[in-house]
PDB file of N, CA and C in Angstrom:
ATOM      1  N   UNK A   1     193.865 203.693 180.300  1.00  0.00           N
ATOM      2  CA  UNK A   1     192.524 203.640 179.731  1.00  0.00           C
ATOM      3  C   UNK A   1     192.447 202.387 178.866  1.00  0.00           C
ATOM      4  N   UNK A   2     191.385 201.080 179.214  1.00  0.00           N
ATOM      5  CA  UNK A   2     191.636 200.342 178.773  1.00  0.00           C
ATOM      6  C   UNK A   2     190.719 200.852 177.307  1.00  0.00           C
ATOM      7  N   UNK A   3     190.894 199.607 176.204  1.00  0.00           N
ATOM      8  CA  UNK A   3     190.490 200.100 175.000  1.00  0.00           C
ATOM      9  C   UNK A   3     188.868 200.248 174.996  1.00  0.00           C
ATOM     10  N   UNK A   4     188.046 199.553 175.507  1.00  0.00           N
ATOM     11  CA  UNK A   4     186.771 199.362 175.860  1.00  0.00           C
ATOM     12  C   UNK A   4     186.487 200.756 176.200  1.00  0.00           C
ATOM     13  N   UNK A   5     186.913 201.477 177.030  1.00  0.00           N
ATOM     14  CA  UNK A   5     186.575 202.982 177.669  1.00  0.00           C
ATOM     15  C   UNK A   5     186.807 203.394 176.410  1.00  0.00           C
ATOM     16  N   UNK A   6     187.897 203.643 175.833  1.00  0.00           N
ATOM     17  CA  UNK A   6     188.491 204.869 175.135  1.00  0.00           C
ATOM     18  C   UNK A   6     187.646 204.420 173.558  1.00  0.00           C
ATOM     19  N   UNK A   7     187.219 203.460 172.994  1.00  0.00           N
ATOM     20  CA  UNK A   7     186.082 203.268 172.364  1.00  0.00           C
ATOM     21  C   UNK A   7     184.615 203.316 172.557  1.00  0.00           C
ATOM     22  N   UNK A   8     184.217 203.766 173.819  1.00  0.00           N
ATOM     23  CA  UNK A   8     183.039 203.933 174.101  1.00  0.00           C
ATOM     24  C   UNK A   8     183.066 205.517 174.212  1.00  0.00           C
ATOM     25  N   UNK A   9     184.531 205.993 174.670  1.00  0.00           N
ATOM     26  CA  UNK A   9     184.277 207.704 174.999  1.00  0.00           C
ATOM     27  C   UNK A   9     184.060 208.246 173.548  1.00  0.00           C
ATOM     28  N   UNK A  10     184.823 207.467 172.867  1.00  0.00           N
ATOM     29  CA  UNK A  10     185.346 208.414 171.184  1.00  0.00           C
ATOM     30  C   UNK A  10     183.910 208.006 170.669  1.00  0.00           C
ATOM     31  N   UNK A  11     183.180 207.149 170.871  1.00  0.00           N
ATOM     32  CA  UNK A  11     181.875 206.883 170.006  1.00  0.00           C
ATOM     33  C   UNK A  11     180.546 208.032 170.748  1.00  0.00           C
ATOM     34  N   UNK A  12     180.564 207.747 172.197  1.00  0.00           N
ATOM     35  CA  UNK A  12     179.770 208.753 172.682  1.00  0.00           C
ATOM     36  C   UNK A  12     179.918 210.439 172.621  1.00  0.00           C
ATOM     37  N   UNK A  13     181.034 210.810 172.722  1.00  0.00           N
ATOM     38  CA  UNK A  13     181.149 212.451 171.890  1.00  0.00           C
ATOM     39  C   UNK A  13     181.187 212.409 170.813  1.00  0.00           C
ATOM     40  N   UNK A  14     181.059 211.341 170.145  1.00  0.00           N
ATOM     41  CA  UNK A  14     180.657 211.527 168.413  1.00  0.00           C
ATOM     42  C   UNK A  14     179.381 211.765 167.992  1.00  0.00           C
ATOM     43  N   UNK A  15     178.715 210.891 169.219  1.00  0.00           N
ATOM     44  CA  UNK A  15     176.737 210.935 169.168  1.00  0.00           C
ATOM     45  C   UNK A  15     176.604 212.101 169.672  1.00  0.00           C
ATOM     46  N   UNK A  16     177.096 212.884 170.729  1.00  0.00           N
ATOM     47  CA  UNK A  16     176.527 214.056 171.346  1.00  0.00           C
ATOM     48  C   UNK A  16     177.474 215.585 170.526  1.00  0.00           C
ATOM     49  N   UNK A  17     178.237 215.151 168.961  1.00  0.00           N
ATOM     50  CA  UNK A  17     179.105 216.383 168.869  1.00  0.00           C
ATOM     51  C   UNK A  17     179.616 217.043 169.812  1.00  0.00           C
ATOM     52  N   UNK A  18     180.257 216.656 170.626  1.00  0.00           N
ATOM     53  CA  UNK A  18     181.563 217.108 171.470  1.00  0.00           C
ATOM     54  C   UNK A  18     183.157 216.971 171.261  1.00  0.00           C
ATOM     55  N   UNK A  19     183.655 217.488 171.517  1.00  0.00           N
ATOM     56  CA  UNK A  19     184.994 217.436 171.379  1.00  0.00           C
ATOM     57  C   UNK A  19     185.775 217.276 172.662  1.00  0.00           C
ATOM     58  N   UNK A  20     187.226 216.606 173.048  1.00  0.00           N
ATOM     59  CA  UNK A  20     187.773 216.389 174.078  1.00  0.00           C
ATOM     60  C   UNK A  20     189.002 216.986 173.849  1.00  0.00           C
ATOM     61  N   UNK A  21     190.188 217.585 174.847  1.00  0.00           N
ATOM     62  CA  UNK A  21     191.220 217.373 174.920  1.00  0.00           C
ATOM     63  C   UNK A  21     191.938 216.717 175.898  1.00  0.00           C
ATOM     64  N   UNK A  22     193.073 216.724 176.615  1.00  0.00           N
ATOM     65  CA  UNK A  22     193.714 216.050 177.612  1.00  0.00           C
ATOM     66  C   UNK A  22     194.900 217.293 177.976  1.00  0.00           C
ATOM     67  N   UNK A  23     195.576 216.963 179.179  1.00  0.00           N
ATOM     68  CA  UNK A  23     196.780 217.128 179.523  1.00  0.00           C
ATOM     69  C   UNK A  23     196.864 216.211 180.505  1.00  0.00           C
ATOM     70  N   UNK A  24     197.987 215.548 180.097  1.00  0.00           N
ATOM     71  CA  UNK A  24     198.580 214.677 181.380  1.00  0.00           C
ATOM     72  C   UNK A  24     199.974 215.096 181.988  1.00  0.00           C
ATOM     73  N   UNK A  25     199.766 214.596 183.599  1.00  0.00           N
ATOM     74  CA  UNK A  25     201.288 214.360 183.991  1.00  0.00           C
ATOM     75  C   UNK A  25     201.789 213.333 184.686  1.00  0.00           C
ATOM     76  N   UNK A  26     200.854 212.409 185.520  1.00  0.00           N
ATOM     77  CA  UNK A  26     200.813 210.986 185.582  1.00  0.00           C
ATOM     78  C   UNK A  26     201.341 209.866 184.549  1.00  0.00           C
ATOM     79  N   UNK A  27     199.749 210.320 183.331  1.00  0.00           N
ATOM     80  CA  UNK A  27     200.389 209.368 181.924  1.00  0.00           C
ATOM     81  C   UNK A  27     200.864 209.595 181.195  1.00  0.00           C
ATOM     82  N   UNK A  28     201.493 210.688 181.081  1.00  0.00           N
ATOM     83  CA  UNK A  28     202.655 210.603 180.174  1.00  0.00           C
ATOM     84  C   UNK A  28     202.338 210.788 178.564  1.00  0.00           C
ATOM     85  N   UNK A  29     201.248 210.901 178.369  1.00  0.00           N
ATOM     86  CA  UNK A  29     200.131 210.833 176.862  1.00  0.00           C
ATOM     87  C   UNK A  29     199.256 209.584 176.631  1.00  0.00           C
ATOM     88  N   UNK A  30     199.175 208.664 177.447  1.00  0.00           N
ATOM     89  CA  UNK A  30     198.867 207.400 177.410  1.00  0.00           C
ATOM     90  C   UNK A  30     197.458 207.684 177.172  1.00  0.00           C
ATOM     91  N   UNK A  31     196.612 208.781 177.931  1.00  0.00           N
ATOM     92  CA  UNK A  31     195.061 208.651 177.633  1.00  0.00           C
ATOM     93  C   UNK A  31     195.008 209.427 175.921  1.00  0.00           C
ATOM     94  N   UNK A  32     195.606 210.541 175.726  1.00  0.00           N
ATOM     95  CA  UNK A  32     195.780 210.396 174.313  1.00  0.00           C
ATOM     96  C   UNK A  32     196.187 209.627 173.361  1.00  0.00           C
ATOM     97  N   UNK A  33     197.026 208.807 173.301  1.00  0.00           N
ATOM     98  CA  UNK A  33     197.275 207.507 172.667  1.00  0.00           C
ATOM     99  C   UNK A  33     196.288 206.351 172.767  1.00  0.00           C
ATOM    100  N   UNK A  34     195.724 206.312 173.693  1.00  0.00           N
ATOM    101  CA  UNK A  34     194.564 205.069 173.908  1.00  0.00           C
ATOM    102  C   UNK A  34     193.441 205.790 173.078  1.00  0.00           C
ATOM    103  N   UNK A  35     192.735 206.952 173.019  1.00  0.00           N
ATOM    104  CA  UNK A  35     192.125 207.700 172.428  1.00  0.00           C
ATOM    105  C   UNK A  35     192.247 208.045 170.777  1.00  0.00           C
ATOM    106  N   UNK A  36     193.250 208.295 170.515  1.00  0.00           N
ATOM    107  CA  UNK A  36     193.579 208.117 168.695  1.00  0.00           C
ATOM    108  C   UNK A  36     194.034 206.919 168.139  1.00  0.00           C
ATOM    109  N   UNK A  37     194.097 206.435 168.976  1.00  0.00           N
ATOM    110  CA  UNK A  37     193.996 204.296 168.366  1.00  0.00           C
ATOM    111  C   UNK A  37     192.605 203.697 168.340  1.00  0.00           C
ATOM    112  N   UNK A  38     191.521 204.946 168.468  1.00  0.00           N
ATOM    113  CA  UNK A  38     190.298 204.440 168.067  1.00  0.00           C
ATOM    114  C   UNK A  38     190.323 204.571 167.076  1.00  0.00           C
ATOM    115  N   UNK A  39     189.461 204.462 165.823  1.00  0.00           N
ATOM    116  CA  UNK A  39     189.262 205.236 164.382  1.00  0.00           C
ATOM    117  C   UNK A  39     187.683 205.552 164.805  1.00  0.00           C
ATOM    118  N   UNK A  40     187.841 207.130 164.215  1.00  0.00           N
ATOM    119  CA  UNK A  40     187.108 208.108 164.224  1.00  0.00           C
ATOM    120  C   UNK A  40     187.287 209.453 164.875  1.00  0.00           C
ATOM    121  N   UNK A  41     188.320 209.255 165.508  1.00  0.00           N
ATOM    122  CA  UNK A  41     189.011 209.722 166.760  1.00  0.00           C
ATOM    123  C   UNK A  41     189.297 211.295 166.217  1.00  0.00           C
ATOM    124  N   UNK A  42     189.543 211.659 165.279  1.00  0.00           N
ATOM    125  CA  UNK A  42     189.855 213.106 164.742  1.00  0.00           C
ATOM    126  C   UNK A  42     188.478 213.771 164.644  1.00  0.00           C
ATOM    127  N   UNK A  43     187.595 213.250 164.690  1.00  0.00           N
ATOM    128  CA  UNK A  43     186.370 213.883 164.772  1.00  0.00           C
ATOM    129  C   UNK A  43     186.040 214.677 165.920  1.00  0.00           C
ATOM    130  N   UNK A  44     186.527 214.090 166.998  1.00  0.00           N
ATOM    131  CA  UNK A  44     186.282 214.221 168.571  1.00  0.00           C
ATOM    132  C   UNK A  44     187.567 215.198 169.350  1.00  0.00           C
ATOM    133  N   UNK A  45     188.829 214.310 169.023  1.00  0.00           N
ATOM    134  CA  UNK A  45     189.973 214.473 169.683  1.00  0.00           C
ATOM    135  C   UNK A  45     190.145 215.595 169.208  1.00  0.00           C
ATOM    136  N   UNK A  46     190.660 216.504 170.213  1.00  0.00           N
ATOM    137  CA  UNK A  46     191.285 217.981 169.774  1.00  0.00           C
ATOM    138  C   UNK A  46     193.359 218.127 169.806  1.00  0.00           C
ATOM    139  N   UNK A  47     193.256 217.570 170.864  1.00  0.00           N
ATOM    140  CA  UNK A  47     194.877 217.188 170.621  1.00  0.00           C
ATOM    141  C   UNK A  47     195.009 217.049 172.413  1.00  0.00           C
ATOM    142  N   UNK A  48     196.311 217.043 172.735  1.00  0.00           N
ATOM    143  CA  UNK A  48     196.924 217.000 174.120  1.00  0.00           C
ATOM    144  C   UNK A  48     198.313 217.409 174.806  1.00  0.00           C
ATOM    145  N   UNK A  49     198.196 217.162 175.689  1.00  0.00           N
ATOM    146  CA  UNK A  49     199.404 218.142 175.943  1.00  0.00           C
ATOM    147  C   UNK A  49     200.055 217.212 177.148  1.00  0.00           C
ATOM    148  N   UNK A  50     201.321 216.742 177.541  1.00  0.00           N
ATOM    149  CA  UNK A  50     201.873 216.355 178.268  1.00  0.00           C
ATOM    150  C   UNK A  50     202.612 217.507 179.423  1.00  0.00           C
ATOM    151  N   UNK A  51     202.861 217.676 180.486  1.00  0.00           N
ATOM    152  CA  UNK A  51     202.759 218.867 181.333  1.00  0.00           C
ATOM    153  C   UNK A  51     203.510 217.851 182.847  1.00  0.00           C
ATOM    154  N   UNK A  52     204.384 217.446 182.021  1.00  0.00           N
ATOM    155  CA  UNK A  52     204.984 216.413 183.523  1.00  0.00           C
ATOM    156  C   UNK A  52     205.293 217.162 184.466  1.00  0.00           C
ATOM    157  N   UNK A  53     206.067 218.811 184.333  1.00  0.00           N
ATOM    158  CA  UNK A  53     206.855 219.433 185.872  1.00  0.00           C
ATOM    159  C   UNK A  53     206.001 220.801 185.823  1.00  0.00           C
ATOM    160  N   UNK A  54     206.022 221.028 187.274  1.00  0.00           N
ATOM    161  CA  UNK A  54     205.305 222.274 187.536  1.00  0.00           C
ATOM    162  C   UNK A  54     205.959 222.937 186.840  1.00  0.00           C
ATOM    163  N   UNK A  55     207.125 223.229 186.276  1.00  0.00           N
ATOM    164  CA  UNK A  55     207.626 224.289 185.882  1.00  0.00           C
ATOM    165  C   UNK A  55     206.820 224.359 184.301  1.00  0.00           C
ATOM    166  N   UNK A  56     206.305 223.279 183.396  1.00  0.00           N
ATOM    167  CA  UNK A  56     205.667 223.253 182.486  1.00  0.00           C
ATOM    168  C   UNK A  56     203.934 223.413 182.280  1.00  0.00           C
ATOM    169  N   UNK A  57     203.657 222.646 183.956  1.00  0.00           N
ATOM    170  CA  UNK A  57     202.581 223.226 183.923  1.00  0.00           C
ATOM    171  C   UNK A  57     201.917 224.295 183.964  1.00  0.00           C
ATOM    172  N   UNK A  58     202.736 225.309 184.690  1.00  0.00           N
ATOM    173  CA  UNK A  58     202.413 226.620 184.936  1.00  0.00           C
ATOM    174  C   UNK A  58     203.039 227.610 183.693  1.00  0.00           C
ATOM    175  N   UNK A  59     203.910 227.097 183.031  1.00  0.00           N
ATOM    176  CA  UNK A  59     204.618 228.100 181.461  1.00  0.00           C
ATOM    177  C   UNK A  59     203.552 227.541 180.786  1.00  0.00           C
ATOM    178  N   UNK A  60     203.419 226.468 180.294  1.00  0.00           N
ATOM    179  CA  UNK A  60     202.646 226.046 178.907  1.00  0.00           C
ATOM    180  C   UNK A  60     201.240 226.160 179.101  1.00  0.00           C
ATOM    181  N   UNK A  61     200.762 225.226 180.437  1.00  0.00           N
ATOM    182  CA  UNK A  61     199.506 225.175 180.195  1.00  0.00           C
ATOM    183  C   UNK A  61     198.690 226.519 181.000  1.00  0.00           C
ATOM    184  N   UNK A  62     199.525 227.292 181.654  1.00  0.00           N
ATOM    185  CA  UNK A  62     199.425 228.724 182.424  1.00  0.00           C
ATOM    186  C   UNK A  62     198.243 228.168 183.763  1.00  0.00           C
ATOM    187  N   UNK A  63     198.897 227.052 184.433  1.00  0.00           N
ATOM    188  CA  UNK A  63     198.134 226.807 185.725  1.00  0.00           C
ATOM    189  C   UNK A  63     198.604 227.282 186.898  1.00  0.00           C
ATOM    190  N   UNK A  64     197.785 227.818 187.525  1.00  0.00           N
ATOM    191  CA  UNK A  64     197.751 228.918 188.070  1.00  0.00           C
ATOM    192  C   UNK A  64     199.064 228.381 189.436  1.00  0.00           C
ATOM    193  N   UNK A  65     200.741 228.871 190.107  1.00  0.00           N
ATOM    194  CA  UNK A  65     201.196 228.618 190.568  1.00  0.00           C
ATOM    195  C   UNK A  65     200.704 228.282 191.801  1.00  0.00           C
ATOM    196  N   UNK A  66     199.830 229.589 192.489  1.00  0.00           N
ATOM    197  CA  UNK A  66     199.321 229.456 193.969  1.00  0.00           C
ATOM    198  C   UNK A  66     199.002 228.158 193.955  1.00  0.00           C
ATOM    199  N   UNK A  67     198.060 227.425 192.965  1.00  0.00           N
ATOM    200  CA  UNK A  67     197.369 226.528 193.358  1.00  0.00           C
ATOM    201  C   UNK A  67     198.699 225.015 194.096  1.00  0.00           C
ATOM    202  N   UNK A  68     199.215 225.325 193.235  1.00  0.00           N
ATOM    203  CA  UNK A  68     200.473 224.278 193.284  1.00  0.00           C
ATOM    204  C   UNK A  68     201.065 224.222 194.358  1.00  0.00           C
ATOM    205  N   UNK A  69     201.503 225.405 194.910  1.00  0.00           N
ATOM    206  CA  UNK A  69     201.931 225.578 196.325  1.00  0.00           C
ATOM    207  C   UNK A  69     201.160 225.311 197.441  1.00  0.00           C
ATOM    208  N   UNK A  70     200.097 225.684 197.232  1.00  0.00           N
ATOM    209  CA  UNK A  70     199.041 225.796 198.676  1.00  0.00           C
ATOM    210  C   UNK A  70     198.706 224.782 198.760  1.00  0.00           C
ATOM    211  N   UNK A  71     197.912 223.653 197.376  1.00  0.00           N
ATOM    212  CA  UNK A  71     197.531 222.214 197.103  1.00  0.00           C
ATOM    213  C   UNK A  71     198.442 221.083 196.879  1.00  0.00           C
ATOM    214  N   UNK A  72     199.394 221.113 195.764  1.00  0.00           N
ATOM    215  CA  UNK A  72     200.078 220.389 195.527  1.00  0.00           C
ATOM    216  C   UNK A  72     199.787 220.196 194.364  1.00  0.00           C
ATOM    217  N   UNK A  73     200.834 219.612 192.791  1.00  0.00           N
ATOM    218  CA  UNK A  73     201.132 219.592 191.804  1.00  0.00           C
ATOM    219  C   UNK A  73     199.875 218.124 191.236  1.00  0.00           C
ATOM    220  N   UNK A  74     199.642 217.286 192.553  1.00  0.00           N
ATOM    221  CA  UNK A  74     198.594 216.057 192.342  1.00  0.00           C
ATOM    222  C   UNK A  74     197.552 216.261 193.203  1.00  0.00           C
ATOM    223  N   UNK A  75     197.033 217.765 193.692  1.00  0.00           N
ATOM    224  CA  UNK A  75     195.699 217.818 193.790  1.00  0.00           C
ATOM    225  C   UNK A  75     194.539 217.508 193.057  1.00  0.00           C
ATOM    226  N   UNK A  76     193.664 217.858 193.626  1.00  0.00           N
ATOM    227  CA  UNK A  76     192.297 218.064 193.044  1.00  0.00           C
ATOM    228  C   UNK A  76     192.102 219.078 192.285  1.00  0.00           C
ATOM    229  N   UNK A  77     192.864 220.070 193.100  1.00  0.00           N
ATOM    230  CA  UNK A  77     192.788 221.691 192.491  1.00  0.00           C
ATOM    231  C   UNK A  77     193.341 221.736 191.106  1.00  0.00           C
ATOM    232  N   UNK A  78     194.674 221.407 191.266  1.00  0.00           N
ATOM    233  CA  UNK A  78     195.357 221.532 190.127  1.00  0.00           C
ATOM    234  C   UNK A  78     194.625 221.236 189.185  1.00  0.00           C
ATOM    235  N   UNK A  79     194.286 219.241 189.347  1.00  0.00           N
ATOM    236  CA  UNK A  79     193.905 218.772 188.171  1.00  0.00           C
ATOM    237  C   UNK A  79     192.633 219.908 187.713  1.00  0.00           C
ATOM    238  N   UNK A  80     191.649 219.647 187.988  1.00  0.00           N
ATOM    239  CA  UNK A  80     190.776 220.876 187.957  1.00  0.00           C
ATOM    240  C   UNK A  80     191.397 222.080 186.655  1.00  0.00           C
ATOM    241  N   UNK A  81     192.124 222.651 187.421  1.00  0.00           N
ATOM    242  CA  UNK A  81     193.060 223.840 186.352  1.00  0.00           C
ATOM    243  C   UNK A  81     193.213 223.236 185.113  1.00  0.00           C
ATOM    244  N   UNK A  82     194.110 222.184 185.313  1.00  0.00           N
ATOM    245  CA  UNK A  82     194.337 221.827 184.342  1.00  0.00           C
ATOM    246  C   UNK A  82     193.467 221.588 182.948  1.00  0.00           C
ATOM    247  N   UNK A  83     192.271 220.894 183.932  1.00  0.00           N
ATOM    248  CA  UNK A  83     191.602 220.341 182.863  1.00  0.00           C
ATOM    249  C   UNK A  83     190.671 221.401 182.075  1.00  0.00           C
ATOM    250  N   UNK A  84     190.610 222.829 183.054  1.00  0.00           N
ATOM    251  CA  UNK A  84     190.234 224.252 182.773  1.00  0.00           C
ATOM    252  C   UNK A  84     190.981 224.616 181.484  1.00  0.00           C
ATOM    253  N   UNK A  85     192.032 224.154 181.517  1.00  0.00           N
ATOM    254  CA  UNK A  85     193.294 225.005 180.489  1.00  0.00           C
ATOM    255  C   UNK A  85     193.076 224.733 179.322  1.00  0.00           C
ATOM    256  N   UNK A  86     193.437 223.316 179.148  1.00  0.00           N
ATOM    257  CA  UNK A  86     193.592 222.417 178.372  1.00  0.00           C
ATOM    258  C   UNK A  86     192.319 222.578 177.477  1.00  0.00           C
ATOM    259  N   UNK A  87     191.014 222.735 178.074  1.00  0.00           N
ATOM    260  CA  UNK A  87     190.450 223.004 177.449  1.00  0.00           C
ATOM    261  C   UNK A  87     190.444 224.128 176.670  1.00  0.00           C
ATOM    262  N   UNK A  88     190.401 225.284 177.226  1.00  0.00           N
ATOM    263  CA  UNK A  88     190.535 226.692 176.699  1.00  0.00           C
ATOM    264  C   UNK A  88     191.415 226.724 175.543  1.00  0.00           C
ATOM    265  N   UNK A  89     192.741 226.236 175.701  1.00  0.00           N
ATOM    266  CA  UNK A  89     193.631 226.215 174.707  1.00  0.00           C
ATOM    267  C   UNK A  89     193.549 225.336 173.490  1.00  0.00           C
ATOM    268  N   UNK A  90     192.787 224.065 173.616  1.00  0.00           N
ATOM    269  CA  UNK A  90     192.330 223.276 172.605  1.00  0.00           C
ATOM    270  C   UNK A  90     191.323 224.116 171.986  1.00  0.00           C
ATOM    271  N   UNK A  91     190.770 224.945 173.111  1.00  0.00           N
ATOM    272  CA  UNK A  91     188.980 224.891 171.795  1.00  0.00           C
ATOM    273  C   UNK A  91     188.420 223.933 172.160  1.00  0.00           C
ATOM    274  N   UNK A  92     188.152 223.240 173.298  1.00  0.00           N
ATOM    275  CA  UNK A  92     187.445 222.132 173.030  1.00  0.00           C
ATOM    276  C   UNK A  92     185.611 221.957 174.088  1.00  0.00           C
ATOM    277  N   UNK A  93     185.580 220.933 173.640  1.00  0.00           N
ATOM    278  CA  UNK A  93     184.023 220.933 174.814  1.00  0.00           C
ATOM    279  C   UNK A  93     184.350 220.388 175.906  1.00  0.00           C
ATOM    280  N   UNK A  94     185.447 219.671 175.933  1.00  0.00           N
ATOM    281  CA  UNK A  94     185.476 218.821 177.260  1.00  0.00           C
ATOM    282  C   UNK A  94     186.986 218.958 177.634  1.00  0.00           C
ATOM    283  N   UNK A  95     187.239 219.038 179.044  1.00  0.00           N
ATOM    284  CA  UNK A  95     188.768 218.948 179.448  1.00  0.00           C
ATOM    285  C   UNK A  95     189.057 218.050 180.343  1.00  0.00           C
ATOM    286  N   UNK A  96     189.958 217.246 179.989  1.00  0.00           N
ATOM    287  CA  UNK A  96     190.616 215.878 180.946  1.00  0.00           C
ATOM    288  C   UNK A  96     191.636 216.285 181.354  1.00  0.00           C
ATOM    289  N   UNK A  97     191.906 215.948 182.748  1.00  0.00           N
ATOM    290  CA  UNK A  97     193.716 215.984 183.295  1.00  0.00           C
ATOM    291  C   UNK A  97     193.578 214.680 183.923  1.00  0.00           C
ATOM    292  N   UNK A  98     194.997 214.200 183.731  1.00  0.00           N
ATOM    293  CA  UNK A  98     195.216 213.660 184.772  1.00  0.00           C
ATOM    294  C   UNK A  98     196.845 213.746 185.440  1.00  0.00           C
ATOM    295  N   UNK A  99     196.743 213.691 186.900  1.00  0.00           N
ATOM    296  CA  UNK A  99     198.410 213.548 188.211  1.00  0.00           C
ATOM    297  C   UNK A  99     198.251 212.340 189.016  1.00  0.00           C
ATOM    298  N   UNK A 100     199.082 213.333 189.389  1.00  0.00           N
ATOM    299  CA  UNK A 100     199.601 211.844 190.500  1.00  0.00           C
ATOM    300  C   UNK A 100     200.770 211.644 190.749  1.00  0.00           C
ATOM    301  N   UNK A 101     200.868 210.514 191.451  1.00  0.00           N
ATOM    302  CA  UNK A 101     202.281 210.263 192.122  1.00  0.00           C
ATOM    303  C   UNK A 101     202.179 208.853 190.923  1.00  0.00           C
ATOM    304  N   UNK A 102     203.636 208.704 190.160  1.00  0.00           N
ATOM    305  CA  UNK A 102     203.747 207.846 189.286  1.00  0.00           C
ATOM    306  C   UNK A 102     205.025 206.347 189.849  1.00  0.00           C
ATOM    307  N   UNK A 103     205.483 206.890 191.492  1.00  0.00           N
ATOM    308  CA  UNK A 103     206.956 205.872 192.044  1.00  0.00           C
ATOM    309  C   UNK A 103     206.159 205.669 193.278  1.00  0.00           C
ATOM    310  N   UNK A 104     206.838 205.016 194.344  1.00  0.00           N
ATOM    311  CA  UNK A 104     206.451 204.602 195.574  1.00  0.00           C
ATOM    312  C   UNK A 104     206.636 205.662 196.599  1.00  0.00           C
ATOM    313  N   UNK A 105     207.305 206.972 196.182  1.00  0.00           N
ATOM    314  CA  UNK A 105     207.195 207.578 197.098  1.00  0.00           C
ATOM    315  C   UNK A 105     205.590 208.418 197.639  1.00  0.00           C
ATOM    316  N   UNK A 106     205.778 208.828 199.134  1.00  0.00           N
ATOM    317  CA  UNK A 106     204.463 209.061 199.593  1.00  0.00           C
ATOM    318  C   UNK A 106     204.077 210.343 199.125  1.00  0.00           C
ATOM    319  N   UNK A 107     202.422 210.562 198.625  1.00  0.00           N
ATOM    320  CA  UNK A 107     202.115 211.701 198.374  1.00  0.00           C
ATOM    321  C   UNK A 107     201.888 212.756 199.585  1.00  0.00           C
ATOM    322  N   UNK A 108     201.674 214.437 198.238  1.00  0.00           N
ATOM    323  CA  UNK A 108     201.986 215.016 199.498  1.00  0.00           C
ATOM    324  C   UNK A 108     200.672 215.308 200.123  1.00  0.00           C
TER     325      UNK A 108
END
């Protein structure tokens, strides 16, 4: 997230009182870190959660296993869940995920 985005997101849920959280497993916390290197950012930001292995995604953030199996850990579906969770568990107004394949090997 370059800084331009992540200063335009943290200013626009500030105008509309919203709140965000995240879970990543692609970045690693990177969209949360680009996000609280704004200032104002505690107003908005609810917190985040890093969720790199299915085995964490499905204990911590409680995403749902089937999905993982039937879709894959860098679906659509998942992310989806995720960003379902993440919210729920923050409290928040808005939920971000992001996956993916992070090496050269082929997705599934």
């Amino acid at each position: 997230m370059e800084k331009e985005l992540a200063k335009n997101v943290v200013t626009l849920l500030g105008q509309k009182n919203l709140t965000i959280s995240v879970a990543e497993s692609l970045t690693g916390g990177l969209v949360a870190k680009n996000l609280t290197d704004i200032s104002g950012s505690s107003k908005v930001f609810k917190g985040g959660i890093v969720v790199y292995t299915d085995e964490i995604k499905t204990k911590t953030l409680k995403v749902d296993p089937a999905l993982i199996q039937e879709f894959s850990s860098i679906s659509k579906q998942v992310a989806q869940d995720m960003a379902l969770k993440v919210r729920l568990l923050m409290n928040s107004d808005i939920g971000v995920s992001t996956t993916g394949v992070a090496g050269p090997e082929k997705s599934a």
